[in-house]
C-alpha atoms as a PDB file:
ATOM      1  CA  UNK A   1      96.975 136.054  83.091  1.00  0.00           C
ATOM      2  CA  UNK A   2      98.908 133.760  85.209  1.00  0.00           C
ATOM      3  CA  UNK A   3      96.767 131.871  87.606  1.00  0.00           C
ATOM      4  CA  UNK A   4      99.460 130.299  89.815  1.00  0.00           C
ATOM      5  CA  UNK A   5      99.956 133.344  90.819  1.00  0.00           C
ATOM      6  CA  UNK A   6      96.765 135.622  91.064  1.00  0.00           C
ATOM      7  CA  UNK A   7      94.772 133.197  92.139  1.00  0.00           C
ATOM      8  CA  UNK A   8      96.918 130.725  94.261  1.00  0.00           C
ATOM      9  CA  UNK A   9      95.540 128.222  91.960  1.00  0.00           C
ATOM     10  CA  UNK A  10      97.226 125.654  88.962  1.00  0.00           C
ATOM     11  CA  UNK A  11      95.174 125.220  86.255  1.00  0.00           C
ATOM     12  CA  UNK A  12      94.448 121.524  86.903  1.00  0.00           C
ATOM     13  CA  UNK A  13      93.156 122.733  90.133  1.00  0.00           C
ATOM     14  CA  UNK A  14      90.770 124.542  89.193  1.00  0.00           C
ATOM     15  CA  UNK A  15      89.384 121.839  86.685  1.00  0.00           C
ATOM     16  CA  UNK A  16      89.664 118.614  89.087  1.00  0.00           C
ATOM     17  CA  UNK A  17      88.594 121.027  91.288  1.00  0.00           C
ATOM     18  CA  UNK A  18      85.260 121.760  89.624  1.00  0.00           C
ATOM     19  CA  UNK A  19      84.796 118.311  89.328  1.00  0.00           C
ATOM     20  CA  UNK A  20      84.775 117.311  92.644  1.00  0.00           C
ATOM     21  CA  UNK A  21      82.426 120.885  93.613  1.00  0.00           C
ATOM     22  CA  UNK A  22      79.878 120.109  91.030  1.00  0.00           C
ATOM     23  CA  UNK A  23      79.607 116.616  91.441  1.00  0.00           C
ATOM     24  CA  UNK A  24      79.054 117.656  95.142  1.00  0.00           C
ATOM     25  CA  UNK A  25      76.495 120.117  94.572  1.00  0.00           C
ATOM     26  CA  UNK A  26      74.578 117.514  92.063  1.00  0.00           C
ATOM     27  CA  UNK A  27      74.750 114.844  95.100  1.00  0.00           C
ATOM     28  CA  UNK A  28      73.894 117.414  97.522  1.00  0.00           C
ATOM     29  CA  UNK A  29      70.754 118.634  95.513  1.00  0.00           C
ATOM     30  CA  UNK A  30      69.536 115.361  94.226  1.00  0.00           C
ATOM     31  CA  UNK A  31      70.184 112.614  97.645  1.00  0.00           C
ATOM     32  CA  UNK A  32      71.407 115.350 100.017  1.00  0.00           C
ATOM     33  CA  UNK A  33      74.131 116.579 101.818  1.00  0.00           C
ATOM     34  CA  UNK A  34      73.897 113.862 104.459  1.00  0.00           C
ATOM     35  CA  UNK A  35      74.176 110.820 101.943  1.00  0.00           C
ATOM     36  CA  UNK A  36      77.330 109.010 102.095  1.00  0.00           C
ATOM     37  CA  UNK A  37      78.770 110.391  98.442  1.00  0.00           C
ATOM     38  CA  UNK A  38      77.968 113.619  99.095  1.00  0.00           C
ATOM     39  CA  UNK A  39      79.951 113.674 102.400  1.00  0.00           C
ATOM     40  CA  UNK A  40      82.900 111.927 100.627  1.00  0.00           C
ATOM     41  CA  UNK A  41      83.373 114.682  97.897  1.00  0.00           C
ATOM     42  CA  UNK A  42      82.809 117.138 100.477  1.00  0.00           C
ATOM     43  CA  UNK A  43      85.615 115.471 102.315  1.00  0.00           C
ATOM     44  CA  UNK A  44      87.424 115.196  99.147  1.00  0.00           C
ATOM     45  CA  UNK A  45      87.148 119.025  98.619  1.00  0.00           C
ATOM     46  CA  UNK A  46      88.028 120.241 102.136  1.00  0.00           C
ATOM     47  CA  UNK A  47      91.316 117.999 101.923  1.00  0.00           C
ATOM     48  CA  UNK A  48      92.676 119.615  98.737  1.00  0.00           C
ATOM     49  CA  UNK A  49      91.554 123.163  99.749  1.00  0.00           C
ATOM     50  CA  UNK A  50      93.690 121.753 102.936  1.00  0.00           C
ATOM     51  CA  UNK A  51      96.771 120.547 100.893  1.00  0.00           C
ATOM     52  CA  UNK A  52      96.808 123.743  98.579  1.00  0.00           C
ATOM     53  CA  UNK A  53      96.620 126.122 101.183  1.00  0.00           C
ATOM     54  CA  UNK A  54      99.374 124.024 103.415  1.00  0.00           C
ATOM     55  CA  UNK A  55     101.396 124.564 100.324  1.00  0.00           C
ATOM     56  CA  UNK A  56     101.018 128.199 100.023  1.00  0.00           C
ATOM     57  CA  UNK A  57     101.940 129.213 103.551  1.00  0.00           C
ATOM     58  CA  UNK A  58     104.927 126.686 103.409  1.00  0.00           C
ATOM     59  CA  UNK A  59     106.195 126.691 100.031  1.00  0.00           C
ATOM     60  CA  UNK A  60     108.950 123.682  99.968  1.00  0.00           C
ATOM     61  CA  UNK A  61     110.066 121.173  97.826  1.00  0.00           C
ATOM     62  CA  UNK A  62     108.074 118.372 100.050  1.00  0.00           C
ATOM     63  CA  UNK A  63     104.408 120.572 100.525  1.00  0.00           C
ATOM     64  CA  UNK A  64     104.753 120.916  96.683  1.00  0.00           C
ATOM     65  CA  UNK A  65     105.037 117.142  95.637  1.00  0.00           C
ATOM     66  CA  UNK A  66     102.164 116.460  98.388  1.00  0.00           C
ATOM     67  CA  UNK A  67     100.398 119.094  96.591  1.00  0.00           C
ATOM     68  CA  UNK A  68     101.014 117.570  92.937  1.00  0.00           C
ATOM     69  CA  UNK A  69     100.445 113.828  94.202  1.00  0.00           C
ATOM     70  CA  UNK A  70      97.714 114.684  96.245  1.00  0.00           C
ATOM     71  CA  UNK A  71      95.649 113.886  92.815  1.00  0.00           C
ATOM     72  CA  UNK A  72      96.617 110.424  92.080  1.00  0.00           C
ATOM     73  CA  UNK A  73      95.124 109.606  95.369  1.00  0.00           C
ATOM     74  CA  UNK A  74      91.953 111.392  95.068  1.00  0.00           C
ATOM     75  CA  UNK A  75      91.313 110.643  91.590  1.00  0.00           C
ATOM     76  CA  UNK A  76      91.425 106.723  91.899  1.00  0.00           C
ATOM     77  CA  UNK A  77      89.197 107.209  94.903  1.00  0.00           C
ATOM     78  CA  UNK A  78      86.935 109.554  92.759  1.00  0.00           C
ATOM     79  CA  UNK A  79      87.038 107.213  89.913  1.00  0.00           C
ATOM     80  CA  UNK A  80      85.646 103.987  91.733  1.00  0.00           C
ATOM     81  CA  UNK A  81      82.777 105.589  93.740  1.00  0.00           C
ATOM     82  CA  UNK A  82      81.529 106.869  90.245  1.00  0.00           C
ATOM     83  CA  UNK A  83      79.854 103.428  90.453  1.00  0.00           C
ATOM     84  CA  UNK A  84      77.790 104.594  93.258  1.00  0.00           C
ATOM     85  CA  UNK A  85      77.399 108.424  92.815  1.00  0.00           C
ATOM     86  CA  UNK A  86      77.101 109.229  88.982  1.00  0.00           C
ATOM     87  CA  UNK A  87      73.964 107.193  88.464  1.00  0.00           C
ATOM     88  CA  UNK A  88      72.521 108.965  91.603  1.00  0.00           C
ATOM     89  CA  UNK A  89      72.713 112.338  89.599  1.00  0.00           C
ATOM     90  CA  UNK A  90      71.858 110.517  86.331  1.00  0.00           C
ATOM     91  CA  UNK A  91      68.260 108.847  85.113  1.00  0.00           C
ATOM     92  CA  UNK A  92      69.834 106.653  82.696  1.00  0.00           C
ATOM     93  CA  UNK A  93      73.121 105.741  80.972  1.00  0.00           C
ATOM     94  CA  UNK A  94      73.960 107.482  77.323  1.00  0.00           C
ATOM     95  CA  UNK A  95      75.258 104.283  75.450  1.00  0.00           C
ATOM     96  CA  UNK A  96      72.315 104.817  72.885  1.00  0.00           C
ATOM     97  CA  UNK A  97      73.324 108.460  71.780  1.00  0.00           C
ATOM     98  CA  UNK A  98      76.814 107.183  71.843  1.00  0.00           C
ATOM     99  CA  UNK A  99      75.750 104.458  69.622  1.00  0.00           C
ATOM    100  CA  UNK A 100      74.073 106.513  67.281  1.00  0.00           C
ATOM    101  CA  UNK A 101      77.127 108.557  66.822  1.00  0.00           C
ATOM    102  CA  UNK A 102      78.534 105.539  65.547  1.00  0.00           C
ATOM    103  CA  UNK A 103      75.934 104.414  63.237  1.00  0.00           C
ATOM    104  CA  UNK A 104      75.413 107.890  61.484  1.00  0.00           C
ATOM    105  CA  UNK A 105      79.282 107.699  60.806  1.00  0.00           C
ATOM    106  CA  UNK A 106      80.135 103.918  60.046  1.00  0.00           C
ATOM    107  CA  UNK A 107      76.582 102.356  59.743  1.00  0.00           C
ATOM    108  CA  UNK A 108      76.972 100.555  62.523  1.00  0.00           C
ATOM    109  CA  UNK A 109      78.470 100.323  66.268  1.00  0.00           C
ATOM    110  CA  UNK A 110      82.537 100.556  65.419  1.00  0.00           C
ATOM    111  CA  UNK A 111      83.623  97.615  67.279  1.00  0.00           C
ATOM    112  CA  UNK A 112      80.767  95.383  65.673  1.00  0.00           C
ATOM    113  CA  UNK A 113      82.249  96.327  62.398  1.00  0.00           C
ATOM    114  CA  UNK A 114      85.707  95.510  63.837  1.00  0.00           C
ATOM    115  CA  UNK A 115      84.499  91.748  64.013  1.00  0.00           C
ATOM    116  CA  UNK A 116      85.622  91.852  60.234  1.00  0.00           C
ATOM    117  CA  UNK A 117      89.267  91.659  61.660  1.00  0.00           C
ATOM    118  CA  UNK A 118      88.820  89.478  64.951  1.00  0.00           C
ATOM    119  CA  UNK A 119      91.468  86.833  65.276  1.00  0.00           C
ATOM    120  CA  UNK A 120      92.822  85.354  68.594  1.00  0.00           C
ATOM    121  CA  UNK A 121      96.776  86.893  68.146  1.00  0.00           C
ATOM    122  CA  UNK A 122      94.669  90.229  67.776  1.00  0.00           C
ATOM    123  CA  UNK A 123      92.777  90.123  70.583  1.00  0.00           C
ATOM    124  CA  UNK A 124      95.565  88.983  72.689  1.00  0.00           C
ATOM    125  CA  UNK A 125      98.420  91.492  71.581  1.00  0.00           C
ATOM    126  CA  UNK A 126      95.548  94.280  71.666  1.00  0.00           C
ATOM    127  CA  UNK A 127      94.884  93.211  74.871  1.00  0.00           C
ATOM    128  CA  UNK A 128      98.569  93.407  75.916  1.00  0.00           C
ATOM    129  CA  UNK A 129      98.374  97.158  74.295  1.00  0.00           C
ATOM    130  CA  UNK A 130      95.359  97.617  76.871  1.00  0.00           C
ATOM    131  CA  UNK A 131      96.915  96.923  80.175  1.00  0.00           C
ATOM    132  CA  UNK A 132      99.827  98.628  78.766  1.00  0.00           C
ATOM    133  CA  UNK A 133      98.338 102.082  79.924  1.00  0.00           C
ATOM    134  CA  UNK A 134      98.712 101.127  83.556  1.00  0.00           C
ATOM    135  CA  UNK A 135     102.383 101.100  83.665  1.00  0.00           C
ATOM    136  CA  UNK A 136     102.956 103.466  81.440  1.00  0.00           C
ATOM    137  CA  UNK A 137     100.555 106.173  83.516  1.00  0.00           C
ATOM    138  CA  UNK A 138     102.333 105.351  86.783  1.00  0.00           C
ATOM    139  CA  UNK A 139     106.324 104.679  85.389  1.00  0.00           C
ATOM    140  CA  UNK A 140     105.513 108.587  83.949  1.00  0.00           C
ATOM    141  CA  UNK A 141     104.884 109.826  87.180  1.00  0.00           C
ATOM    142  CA  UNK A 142     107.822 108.846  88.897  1.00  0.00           C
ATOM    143  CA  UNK A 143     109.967 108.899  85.944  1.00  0.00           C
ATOM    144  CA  UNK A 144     109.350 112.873  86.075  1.00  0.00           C
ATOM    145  CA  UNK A 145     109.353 113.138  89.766  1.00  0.00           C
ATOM    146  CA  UNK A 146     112.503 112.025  89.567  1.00  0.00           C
ATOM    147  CA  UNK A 147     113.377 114.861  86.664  1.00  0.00           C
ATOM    148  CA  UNK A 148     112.717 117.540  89.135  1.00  0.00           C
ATOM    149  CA  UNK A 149     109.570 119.713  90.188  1.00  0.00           C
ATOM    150  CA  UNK A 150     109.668 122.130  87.197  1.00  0.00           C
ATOM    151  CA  UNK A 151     108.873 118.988  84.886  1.00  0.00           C
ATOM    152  CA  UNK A 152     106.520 117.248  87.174  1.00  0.00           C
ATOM    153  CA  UNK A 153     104.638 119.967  87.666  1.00  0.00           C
ATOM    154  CA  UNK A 154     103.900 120.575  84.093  1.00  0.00           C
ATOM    155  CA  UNK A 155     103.297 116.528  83.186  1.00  0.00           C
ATOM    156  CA  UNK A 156     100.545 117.276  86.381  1.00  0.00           C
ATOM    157  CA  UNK A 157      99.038 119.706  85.123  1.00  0.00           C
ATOM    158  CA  UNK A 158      97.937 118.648  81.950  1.00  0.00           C
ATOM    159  CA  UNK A 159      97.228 114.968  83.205  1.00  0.00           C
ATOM    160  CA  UNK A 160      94.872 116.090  85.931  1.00  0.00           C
ATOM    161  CA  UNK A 161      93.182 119.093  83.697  1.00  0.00           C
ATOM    162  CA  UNK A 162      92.785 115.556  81.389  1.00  0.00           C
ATOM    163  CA  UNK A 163      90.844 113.702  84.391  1.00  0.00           C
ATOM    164  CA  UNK A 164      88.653 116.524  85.533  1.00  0.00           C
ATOM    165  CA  UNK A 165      87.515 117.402  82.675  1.00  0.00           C
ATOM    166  CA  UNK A 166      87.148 113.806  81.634  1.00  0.00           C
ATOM    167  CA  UNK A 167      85.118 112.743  85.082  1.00  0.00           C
ATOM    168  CA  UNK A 168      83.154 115.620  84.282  1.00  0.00           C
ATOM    169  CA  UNK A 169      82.316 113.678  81.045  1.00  0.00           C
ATOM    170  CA  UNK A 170      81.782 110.721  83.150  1.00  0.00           C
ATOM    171  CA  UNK A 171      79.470 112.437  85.642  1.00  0.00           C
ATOM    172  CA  UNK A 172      77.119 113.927  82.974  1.00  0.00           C
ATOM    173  CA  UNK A 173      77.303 110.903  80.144  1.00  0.00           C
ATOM    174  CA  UNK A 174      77.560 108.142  81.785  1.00  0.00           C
ATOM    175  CA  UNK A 175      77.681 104.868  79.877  1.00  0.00           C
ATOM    176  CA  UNK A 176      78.773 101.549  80.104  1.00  0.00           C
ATOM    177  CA  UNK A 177      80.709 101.021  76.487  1.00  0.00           C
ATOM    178  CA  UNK A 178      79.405  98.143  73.165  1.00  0.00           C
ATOM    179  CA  UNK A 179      80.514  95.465  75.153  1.00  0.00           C
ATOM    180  CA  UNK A 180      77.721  95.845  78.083  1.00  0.00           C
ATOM    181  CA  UNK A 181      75.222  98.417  76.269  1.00  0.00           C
ATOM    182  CA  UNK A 182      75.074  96.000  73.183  1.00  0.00           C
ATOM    183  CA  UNK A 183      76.114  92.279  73.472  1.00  0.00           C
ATOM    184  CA  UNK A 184      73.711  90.754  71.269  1.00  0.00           C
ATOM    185  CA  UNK A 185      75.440  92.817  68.592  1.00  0.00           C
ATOM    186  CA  UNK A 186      78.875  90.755  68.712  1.00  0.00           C
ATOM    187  CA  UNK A 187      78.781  87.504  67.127  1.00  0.00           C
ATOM    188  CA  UNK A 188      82.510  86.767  66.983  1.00  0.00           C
ATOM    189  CA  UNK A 189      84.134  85.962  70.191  1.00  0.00           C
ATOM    190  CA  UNK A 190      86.959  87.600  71.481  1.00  0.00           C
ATOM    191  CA  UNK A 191      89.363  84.741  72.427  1.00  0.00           C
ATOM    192  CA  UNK A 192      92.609  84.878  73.353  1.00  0.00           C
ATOM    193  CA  UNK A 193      95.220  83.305  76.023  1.00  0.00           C
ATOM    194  CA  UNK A 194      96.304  84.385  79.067  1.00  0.00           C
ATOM    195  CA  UNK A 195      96.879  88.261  78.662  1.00  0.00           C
ATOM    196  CA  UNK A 196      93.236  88.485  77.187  1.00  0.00           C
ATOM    197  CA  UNK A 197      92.012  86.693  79.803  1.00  0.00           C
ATOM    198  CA  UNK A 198      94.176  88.889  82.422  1.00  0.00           C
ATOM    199  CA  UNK A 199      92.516  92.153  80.775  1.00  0.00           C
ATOM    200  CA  UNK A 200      88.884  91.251  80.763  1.00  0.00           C
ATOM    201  CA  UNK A 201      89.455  90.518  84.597  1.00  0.00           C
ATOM    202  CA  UNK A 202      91.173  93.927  85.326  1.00  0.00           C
ATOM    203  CA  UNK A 203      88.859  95.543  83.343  1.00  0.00           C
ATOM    204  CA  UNK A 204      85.661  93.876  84.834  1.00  0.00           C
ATOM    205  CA  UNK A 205      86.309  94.675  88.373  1.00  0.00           C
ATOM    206  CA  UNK A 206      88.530  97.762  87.990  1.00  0.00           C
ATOM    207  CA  UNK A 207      85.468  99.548  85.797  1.00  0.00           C
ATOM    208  CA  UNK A 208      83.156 101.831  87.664  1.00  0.00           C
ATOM    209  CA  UNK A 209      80.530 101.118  84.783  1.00  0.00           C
ATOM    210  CA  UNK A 210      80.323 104.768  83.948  1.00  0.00           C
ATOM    211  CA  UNK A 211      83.542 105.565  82.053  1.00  0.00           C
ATOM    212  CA  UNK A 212      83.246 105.506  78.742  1.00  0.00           C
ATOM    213  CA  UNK A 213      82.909 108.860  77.524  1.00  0.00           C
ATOM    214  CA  UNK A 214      85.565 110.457  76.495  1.00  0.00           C
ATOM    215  CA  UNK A 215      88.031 107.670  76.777  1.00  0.00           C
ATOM    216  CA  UNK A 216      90.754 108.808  79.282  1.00  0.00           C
ATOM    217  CA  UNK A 217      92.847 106.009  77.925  1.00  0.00           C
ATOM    218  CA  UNK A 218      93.261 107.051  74.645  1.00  0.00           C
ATOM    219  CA  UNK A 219      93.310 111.291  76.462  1.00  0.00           C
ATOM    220  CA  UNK A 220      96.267 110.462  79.015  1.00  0.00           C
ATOM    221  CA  UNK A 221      98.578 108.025  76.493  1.00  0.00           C
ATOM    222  CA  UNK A 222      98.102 110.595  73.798  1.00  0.00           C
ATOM    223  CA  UNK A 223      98.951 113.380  76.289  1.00  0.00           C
ATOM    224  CA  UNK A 224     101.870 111.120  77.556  1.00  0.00           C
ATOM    225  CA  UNK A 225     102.957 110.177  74.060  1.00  0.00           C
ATOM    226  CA  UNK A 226     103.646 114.050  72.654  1.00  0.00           C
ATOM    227  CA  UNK A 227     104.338 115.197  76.502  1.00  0.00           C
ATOM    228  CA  UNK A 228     107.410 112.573  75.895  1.00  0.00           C
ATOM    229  CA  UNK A 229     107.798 113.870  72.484  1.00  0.00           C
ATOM    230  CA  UNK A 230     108.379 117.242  73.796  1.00  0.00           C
ATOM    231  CA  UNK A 231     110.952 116.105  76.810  1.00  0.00           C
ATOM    232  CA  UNK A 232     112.090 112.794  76.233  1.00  0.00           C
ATOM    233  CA  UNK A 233     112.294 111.732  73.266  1.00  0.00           C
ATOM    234  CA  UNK A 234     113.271 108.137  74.256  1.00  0.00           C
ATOM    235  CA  UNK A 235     110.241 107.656  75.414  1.00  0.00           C
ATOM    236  CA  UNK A 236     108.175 108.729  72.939  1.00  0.00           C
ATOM    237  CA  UNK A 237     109.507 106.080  70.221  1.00  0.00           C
ATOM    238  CA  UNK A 238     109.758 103.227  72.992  1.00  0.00           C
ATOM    239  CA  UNK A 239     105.833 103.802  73.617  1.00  0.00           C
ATOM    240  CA  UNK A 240     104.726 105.451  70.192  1.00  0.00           C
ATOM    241  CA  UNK A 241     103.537 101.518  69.269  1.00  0.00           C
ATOM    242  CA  UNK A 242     101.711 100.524  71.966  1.00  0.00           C
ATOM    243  CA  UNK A 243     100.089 103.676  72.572  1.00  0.00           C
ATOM    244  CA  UNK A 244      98.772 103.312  68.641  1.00  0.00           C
ATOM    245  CA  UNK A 245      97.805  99.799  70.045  1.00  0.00           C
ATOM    246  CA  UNK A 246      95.929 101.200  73.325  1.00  0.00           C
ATOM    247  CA  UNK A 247      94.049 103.788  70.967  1.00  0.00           C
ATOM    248  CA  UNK A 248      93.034 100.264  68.586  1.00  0.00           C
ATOM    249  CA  UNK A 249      92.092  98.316  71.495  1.00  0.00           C
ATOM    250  CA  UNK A 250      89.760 100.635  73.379  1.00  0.00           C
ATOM    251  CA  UNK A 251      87.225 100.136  69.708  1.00  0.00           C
ATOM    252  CA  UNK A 252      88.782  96.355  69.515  1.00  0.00           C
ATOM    253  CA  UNK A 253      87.594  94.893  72.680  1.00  0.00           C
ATOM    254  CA  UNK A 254      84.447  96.969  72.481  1.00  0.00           C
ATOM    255  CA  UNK A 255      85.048  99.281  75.413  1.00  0.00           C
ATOM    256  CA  UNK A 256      84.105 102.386  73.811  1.00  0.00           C
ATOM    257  CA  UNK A 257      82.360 104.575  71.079  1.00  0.00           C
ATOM    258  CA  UNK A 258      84.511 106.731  68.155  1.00  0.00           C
ATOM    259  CA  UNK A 259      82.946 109.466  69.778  1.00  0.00           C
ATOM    260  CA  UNK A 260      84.516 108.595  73.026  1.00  0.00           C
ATOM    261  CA  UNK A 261      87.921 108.735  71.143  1.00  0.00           C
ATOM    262  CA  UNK A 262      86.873 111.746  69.230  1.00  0.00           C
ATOM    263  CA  UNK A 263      86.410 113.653  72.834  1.00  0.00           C
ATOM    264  CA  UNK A 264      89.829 111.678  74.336  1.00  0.00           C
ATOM    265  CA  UNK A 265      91.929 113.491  72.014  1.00  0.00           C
ATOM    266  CA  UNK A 266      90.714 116.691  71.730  1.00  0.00           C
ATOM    267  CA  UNK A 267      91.236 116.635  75.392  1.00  0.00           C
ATOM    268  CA  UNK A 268      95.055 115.508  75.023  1.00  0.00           C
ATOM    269  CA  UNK A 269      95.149 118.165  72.576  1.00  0.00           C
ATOM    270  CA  UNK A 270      93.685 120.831  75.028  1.00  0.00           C
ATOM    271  CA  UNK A 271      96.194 119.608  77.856  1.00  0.00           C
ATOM    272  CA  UNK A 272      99.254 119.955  75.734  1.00  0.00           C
ATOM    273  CA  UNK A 273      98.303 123.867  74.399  1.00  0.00           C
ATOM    274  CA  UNK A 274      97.946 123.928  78.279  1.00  0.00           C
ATOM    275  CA  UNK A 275     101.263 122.872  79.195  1.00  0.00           C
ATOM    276  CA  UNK A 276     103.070 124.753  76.259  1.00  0.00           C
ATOM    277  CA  UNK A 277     101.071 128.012  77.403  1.00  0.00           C
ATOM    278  CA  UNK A 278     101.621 128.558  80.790  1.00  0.00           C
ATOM    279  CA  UNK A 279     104.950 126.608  80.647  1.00  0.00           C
ATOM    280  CA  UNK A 280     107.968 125.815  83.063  1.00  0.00           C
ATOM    281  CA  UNK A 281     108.168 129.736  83.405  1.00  0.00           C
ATOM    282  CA  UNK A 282     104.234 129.969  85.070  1.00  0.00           C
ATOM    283  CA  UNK A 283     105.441 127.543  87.528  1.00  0.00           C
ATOM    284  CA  UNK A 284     107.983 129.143  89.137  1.00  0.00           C
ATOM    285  CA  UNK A 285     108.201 128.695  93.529  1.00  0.00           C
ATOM    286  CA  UNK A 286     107.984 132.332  94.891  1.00  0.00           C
ATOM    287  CA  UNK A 287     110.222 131.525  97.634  1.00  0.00           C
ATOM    288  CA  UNK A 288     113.586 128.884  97.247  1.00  0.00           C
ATOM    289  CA  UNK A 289     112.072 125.358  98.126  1.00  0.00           C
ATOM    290  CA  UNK A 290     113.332 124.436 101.629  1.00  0.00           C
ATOM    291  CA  UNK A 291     114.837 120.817 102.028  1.00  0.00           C
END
């Protein structure tokens, strides 16, 4: 079955997709259609269904990269009103099941064990690992925009199956990560210099306070990582390190839960047998893209 073509639809469009339509339908059922959130992910909705169907009547080289980039837009402005919608939906957050993952597996919360091996280098070059997801997400996407549609297309539509899948997670687990669910559990600090101090700014007011589970930075650098392995092998060994360091970090600096990473990767993992299955070849224009 290829659903570009029966149904109009990529497959990362019909997971963001479902994302954004649930989430709707939650907001709409639980603080009505009228409230603020609900109106934005209706807004949200009608837009893409806008964009994809712009696209289909006019199939060009320009209505397709609107169509592809379309998501980086919407998912940042998904990803910070989470703050305000997902606890709307939600009567609590889920760091104690997360938590208790952790402790049936290790004995105790992962990063409180990881205290064992807190030093200020550490914390500083994991923290450098950290923000390293931020250029390497956005560098990817032009760096394959600029290798043609084919390729984009594919890197998009495993990344964005990744994030609606993983807001989903979001939406229905929220939780806030060790480091907020459980400070009284940390008795080390986690000192550094100036990049550590850089990181726990970025990640204090870039965090919506709801995404923990799974962790979409070890999901989209592990998805990046073999992605690269696949097409540019360059890549892959220049980032192979500090994508082993991202994956560290996230327990390190007490962001997140094993189980978070557990879920993370079997989502990179599910994104990449996407990719490889419905291929370059799935992806084809029906009509010669017009300049």
């Amino acid at each position: 079955m290829n659903w570009s073509r029966k149904a109009g639809l990529l497959p990362h469009e019909w997971f963001f997709g479902a994302f954004l339509v649930i989430l709707w339908v939650r907001l709409a059922m639980t603080v009505g259609p009228s409230d603020h959130d609900s109106l934005l992910y209706l807004a949200l909705i009608l837009t893409n269904t806008s964009v994809i169907a712009w696209c289909r009547l006019r199939e060009t080289t320009l209505s397709w990269r609107c169509r592809l980039w379309f998501y980086a837009v919407v998912m940042n402005v998904a990803f910070m009103n989470m703050k305000s919608s997902v606890m709307k939906v939600n009567s609590h957050k889920w760091d104690e099941m997360l938590a208790g993952f952790d402790k049936a597996l290790f004995g105790a919360i992962l990063s409180v064990r990881a205290q064992e091996v807190v030093t200020p280098v550490l914390t500083e070059v994991l923290s450098f690992c950290y923000l390293m997801f931020f250029p390497y997400l956005m560098i990817s996407w032009f760096y394959y925009a600029y290798r043609g549609l084919p390729l984009f297309r594919k890197l998009m539509v495993g990344m964005f199956t990744i994030y609606g899948l993983g807001f989903l997670g979001y939406s229905f687990v929220p939780a806030g990560g060790p480091h907020l669910a459980y400070p009284g559990e940390f008795s080390v600090p986690l000192t550094g210099w100036v990049v550590t101090r850089f990181n726990a700014l970025i990640v204090e007011k870039g965090s919506n306070g709801v995404d923990v589970f799974p962790s979409l930075h070890c999901a989209i650098s592990c998805y990046l990582l073999f992605f690269d392995r696949l097409h540019t092998r360059w890549r892959h060994r220049l980032y192979l390190v500090p994508c082993v360091g991202i994956w560290c970090a996230t327990i390190y600096l007490r962001y997140h839960y094993f189980a978070d990473l557990l879920a993370g990767f079997a989502l990179a993992a599910f994104a990449l047998w996407l990719t490889s299955r419905w291929g370059n070849s799935s992806f084809e224009i029906s009509k010669p893209p017009k300049s």
